[in-house]
Every structure is written in structure tokens, then in C-alpha cells.
N, C-alpha and C. Protein backbone atom coordinates (compact mmCIF):
# COMPACT_ATOMS: atom_id res chain seq x y z
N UNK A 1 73.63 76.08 41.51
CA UNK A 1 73.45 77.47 41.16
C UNK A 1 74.68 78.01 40.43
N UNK A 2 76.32 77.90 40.90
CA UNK A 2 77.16 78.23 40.82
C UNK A 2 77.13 77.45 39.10
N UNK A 3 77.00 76.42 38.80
CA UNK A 3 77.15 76.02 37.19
C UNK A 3 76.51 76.53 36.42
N UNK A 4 74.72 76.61 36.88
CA UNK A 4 73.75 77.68 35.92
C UNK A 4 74.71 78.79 35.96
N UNK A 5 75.20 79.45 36.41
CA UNK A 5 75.28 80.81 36.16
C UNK A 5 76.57 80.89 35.42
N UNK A 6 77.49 79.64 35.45
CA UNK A 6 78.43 79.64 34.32
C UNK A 6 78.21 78.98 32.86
N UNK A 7 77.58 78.21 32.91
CA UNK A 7 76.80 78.10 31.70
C UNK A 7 76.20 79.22 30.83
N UNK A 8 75.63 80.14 31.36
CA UNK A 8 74.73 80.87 31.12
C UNK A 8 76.01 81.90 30.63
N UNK A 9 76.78 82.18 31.01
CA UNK A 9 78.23 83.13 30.84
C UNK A 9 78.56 82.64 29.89
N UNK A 10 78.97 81.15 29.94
CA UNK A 10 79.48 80.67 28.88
C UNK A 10 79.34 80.86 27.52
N UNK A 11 77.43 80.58 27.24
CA UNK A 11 76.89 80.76 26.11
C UNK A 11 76.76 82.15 25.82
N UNK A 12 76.79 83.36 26.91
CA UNK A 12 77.04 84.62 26.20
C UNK A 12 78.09 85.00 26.11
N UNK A 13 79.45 84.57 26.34
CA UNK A 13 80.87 84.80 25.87
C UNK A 13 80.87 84.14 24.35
N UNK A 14 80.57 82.92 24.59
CA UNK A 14 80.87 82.34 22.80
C UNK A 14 79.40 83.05 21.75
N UNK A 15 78.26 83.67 22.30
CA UNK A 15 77.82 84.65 21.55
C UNK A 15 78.79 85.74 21.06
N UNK A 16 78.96 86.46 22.34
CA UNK A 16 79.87 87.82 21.67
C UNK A 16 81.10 87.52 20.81
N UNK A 17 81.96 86.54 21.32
CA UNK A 17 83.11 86.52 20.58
C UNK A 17 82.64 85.48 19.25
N UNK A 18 81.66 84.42 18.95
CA UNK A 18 81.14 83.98 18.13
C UNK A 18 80.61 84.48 16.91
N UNK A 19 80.37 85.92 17.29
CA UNK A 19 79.35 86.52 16.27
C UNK A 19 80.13 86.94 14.87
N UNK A 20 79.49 86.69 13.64
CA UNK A 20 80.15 86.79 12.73
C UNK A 20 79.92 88.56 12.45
N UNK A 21 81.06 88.25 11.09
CA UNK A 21 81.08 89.96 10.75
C UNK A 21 79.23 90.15 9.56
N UNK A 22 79.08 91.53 9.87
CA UNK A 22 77.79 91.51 9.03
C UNK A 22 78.20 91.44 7.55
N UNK A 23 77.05 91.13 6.92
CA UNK A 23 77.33 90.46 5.59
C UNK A 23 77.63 92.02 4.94
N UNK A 24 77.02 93.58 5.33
CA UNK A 24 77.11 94.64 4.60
C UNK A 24 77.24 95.57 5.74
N UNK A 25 77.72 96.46 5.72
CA UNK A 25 77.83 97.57 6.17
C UNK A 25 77.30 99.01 6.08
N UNK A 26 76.11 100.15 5.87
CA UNK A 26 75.65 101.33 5.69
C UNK A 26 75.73 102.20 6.41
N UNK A 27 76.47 103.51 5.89
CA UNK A 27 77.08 104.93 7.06
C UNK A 27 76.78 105.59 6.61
N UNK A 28 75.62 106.43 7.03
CA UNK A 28 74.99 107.37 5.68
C UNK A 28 75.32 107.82 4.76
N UNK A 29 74.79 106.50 4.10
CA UNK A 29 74.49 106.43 2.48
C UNK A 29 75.95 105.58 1.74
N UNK A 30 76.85 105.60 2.51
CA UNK A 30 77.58 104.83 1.82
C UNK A 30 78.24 103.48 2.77
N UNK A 31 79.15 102.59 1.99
CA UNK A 31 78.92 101.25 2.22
C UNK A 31 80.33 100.81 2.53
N UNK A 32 80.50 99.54 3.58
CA UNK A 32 82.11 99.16 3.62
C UNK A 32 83.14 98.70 2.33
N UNK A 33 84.27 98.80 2.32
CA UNK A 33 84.57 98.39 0.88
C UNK A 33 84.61 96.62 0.08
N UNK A 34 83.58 96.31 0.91
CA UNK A 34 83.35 94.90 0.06
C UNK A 34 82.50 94.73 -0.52
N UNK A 35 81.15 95.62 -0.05
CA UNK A 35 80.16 96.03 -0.51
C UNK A 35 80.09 96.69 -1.87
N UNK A 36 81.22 97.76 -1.59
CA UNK A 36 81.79 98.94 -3.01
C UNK A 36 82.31 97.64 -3.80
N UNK A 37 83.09 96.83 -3.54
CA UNK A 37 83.35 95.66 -4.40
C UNK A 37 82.33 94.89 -4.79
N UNK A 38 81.70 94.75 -3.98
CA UNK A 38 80.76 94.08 -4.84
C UNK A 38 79.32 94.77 -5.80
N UNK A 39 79.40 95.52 -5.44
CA UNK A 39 78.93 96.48 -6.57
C UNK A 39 79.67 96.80 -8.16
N UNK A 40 80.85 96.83 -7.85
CA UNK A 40 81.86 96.91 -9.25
C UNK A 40 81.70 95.24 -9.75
N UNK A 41 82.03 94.56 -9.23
CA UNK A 41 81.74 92.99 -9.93
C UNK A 41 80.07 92.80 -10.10
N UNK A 42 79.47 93.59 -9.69
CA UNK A 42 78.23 94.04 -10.46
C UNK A 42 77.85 94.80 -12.00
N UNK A 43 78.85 95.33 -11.63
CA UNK A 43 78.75 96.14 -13.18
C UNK A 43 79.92 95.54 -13.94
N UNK A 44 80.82 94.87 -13.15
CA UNK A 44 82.09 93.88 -14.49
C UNK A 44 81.26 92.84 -14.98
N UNK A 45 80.10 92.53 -14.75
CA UNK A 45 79.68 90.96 -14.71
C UNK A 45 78.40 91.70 -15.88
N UNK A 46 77.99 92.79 -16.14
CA UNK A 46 76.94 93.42 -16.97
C UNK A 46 76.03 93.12 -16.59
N UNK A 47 75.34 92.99 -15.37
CA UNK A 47 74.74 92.10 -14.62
C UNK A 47 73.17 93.32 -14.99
N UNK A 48 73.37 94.54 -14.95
CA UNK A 48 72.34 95.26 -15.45
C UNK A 48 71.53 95.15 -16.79
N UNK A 49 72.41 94.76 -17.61
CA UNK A 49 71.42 94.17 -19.18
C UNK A 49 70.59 93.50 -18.97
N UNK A 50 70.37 92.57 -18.29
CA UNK A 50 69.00 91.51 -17.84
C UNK A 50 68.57 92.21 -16.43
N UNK A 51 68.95 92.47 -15.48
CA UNK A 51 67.98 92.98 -14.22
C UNK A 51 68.05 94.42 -13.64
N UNK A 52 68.38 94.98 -15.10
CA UNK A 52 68.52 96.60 -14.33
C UNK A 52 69.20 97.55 -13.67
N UNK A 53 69.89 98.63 -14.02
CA UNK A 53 70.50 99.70 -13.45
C UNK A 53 69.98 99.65 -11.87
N UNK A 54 68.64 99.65 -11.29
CA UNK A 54 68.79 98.98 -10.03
C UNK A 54 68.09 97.45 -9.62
N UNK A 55 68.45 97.06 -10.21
CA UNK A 55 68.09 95.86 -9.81
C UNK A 55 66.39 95.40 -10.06
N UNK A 56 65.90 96.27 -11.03
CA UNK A 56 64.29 96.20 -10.77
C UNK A 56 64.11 94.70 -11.35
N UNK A 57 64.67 94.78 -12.67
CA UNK A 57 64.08 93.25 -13.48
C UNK A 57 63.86 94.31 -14.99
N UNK A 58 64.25 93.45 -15.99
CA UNK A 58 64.24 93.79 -17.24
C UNK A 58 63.95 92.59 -18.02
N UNK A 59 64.42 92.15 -18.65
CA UNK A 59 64.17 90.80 -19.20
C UNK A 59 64.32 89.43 -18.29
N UNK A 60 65.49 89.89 -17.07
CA UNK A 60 65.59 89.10 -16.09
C UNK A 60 64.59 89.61 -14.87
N UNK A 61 65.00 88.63 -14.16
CA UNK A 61 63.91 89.11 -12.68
C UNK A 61 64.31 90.17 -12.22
N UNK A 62 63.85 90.67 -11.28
CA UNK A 62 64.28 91.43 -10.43
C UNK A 62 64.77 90.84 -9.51
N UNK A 63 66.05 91.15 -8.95
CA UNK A 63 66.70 91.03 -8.12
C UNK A 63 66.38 91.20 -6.51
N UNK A 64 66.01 92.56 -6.30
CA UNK A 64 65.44 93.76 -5.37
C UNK A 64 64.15 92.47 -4.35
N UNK A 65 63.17 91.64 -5.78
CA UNK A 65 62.38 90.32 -5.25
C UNK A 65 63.12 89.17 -4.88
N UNK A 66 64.13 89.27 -6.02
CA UNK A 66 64.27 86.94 -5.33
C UNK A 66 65.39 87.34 -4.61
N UNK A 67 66.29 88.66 -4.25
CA UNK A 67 67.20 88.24 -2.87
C UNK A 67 66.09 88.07 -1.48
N UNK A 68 65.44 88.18 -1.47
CA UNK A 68 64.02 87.89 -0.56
C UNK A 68 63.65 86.39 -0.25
N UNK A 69 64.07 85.78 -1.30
CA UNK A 69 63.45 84.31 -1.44
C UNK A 69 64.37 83.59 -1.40
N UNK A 70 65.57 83.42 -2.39
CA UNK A 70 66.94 82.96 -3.04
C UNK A 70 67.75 82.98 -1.06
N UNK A 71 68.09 81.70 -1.07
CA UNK A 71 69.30 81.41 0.22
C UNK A 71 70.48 81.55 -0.25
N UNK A 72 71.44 82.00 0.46
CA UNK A 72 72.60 82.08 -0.02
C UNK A 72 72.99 81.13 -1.06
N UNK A 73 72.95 80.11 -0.42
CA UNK A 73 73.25 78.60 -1.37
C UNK A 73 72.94 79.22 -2.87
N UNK A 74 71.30 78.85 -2.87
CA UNK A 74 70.75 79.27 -4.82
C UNK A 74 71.25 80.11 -5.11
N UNK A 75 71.51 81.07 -4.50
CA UNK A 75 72.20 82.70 -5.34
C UNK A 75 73.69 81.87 -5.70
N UNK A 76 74.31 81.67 -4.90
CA UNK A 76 75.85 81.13 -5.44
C UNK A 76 75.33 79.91 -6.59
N UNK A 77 74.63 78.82 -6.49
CA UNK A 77 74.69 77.91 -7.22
C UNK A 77 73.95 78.65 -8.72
N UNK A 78 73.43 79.29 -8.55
CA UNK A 78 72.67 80.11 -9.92
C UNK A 78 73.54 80.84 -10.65
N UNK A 79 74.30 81.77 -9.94
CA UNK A 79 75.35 82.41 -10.38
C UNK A 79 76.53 81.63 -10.87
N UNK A 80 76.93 80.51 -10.45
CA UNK A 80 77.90 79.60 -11.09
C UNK A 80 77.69 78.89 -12.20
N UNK A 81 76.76 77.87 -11.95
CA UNK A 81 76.06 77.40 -12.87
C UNK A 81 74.90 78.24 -14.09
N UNK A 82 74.51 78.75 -13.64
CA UNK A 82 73.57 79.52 -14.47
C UNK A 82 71.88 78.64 -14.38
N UNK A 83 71.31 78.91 -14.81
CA UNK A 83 69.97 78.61 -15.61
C UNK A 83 69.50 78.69 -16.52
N UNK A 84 70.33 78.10 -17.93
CA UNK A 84 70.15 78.02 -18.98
C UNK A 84 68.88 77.89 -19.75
N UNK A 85 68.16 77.29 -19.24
CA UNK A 85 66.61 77.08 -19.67
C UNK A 85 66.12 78.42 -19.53
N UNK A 86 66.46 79.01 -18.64
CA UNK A 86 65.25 80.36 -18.47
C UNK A 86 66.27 81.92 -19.19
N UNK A 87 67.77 81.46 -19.61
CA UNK A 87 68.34 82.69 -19.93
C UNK A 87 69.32 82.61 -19.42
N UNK A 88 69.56 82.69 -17.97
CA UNK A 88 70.50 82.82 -17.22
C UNK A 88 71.85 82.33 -17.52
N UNK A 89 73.27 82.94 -18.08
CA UNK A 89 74.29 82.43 -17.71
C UNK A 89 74.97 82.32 -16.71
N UNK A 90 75.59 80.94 -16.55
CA UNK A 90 76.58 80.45 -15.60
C UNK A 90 77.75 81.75 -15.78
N UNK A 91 78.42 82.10 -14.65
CA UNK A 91 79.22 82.98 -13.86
C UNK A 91 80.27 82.77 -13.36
N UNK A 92 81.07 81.18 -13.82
CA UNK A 92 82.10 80.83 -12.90
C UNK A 92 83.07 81.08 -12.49
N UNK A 93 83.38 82.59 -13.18
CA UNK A 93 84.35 83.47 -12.80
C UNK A 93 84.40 84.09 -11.66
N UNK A 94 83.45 84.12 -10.89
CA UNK A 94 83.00 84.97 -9.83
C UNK A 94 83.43 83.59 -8.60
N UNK A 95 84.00 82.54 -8.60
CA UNK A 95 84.25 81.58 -7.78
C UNK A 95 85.59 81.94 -7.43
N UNK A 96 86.07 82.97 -8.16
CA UNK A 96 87.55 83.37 -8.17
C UNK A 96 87.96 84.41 -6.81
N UNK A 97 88.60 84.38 -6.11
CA UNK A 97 89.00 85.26 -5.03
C UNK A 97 89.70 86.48 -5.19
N UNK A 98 88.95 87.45 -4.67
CA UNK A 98 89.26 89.01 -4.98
C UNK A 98 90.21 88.60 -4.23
N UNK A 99 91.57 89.68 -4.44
CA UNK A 99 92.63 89.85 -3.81
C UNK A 99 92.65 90.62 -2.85
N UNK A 100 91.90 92.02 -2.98
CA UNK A 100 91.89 93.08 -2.04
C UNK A 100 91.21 92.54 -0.93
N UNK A 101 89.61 92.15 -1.00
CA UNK A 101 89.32 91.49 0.19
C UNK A 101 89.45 89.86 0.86
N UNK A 102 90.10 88.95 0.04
CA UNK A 102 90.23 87.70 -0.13
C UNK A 102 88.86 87.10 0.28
N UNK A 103 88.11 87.54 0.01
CA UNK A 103 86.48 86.87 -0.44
C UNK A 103 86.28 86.60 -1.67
N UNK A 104 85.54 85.27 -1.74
CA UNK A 104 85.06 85.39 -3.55
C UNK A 104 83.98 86.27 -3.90
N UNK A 105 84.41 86.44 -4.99
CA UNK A 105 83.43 87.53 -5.92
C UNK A 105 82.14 87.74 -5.64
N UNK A 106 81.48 86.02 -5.85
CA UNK A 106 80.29 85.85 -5.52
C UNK A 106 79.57 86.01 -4.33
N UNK A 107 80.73 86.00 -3.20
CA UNK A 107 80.25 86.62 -1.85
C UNK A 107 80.36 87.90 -1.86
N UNK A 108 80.91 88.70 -2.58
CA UNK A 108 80.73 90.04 -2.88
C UNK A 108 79.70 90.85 -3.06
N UNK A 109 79.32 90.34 -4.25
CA UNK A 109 77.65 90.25 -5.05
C UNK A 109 76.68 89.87 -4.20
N UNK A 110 76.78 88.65 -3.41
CA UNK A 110 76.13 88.66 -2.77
C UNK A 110 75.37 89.60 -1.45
N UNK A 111 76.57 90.05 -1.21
CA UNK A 111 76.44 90.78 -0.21
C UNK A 111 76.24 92.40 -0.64
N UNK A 112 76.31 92.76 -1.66
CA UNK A 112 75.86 94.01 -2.04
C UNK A 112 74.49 93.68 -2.53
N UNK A 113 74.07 93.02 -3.28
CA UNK A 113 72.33 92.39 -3.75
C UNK A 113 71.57 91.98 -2.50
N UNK A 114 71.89 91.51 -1.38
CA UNK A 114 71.12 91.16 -0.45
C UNK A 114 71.20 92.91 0.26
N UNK A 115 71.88 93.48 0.30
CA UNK A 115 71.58 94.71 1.01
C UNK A 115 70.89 96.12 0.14
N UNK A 116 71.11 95.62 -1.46
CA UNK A 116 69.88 96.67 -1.96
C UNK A 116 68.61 95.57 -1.85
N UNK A 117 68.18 94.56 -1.79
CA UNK A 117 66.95 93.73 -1.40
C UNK A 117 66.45 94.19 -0.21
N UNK A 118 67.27 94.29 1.14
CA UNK A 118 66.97 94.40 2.39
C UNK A 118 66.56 96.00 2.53
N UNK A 119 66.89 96.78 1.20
CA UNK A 119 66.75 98.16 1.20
C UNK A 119 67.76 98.93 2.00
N UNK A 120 68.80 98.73 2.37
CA UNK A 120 69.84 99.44 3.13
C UNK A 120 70.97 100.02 2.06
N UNK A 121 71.33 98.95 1.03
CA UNK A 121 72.00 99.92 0.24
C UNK A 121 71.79 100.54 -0.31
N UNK A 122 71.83 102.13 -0.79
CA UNK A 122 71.30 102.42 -1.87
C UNK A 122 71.51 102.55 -3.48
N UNK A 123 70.44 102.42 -4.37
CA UNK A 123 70.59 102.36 -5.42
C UNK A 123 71.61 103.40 -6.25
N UNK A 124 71.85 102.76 -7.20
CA UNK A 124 73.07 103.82 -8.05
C UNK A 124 74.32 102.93 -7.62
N UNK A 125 75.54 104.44 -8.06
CA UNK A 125 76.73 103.95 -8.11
C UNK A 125 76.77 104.28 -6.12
N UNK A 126 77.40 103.04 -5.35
CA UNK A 126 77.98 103.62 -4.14
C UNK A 126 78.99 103.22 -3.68
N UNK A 127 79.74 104.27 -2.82
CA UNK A 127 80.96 104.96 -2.23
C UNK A 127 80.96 104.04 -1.20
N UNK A 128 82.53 103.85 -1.12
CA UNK A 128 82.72 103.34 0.63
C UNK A 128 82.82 104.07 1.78
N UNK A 129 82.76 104.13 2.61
CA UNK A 129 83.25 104.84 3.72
C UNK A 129 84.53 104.79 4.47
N UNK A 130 85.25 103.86 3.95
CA UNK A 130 86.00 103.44 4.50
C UNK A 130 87.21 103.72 3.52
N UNK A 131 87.50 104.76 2.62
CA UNK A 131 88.64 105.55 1.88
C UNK A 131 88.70 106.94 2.30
């Protein structure tokens, strides 16, 4: 009895202290500042000429759809490489590590595109909460 019940402790201590940080952050209406970063390497990258001021899809897809589908993995390997056949340029600048948050770029992006997909961020220009 005495081991079940440390076991059982066990696996919810290395839950709590295990748990990673969330990929985005939302405080009404505005966002943590990696998020705000990655929104600006959204608009350094012109990333709106092919999929839109919000992300709808223009000549490119919509975004808002394939962060829905796209695993982390494809979003980084798409964004690096590109998909030349269908339009898409390679991005390999974004492999580069922001200084302010020492995340790469592309986890940036990522993490601001998966949270206007998930519908939590909102569209437009957004603010951190955290200035």
C-alpha cells in the first residue's frame, strides 16, 4: 500500500514540476511577449503577402486552417526549407535565435500562428501584457 501511494505522488510531483511552459499566453486581449515577438517576425518575414493580414489565405493557404493540421515539426521544416513547387519560400533566417527571448524565431511564429489557429489570439496588431 505504502509504495502505491508513493508512486502515485511520485508521478504527480514530476507532473507538476514536469509541466512545460504554454506555448502562448492571452490576458484580455493581449499576449506574453514572445507571442508579441512572434507576431513582429510575422510581419518582418511579409508573411501577409501570400496568407493575409489575418491569416485567412490569399494566394497562399490560410494559415488560421493548416495550423490545425501542420505538427510542429512541418511548420518548422516548411518554414526553413520552403515548398518551392507550390510557391512557398524557404525561411532560414528564422532558425536564428532572438536575443530578447533566446528562442528561435521560428518558435516564435510558431507560437503566435498556432494561437490565432486555436482562436485565442487575436487578429490584428497585438500588445503584450507584460510591458
Amino acid at each position: 500500500m505504502y509504495k502505491g501511494l508513493m508512486f502515485f505522488f511520485t508521478l504527480f510531483l514530476s507532473g507538476i514540476l514536469g509541466a512545460a511552459d504554454p506555448l502562448y499566453v492571452v490576458k484580455d486581449g493581449k499576449v506574453d511577449s514572445a507571442t508579441e515577438k512572434g507576431f513582429k517576425v510575422w510581419r518582418a518575414s511579409a508573411c501577409e503577402r501570400c496568407h493575409g493580414n489575418n491569416q485567412q489565405g490569399l494566394v497562399g493557404p490560410s494559415l488560421i486552417e493548416s495550423l490545425k493540421v501542420l505538427s510542429y515539426k512541418e511548420f518548422v521544416t516548411v518554414m526553413i526549407e520552403g515548398r518551392n513547387a507550390k510557391g512557398m519560400p524557404a525561411h532560414p533566417h528564422l532558425n536564428k535565435v532572438d536575443e530578447g527571448t533566446g528562442k528561435k524565431k521560428v518558435d516564435l511564429l510558431y507560437a503566435y500562428l498556432k494561437g490565432r489557429s486555436d482562436g485565442k489570439v487575436p487578429k490584428g496588431r497585438v500588445r503584450s501584457f507584460e510591458k
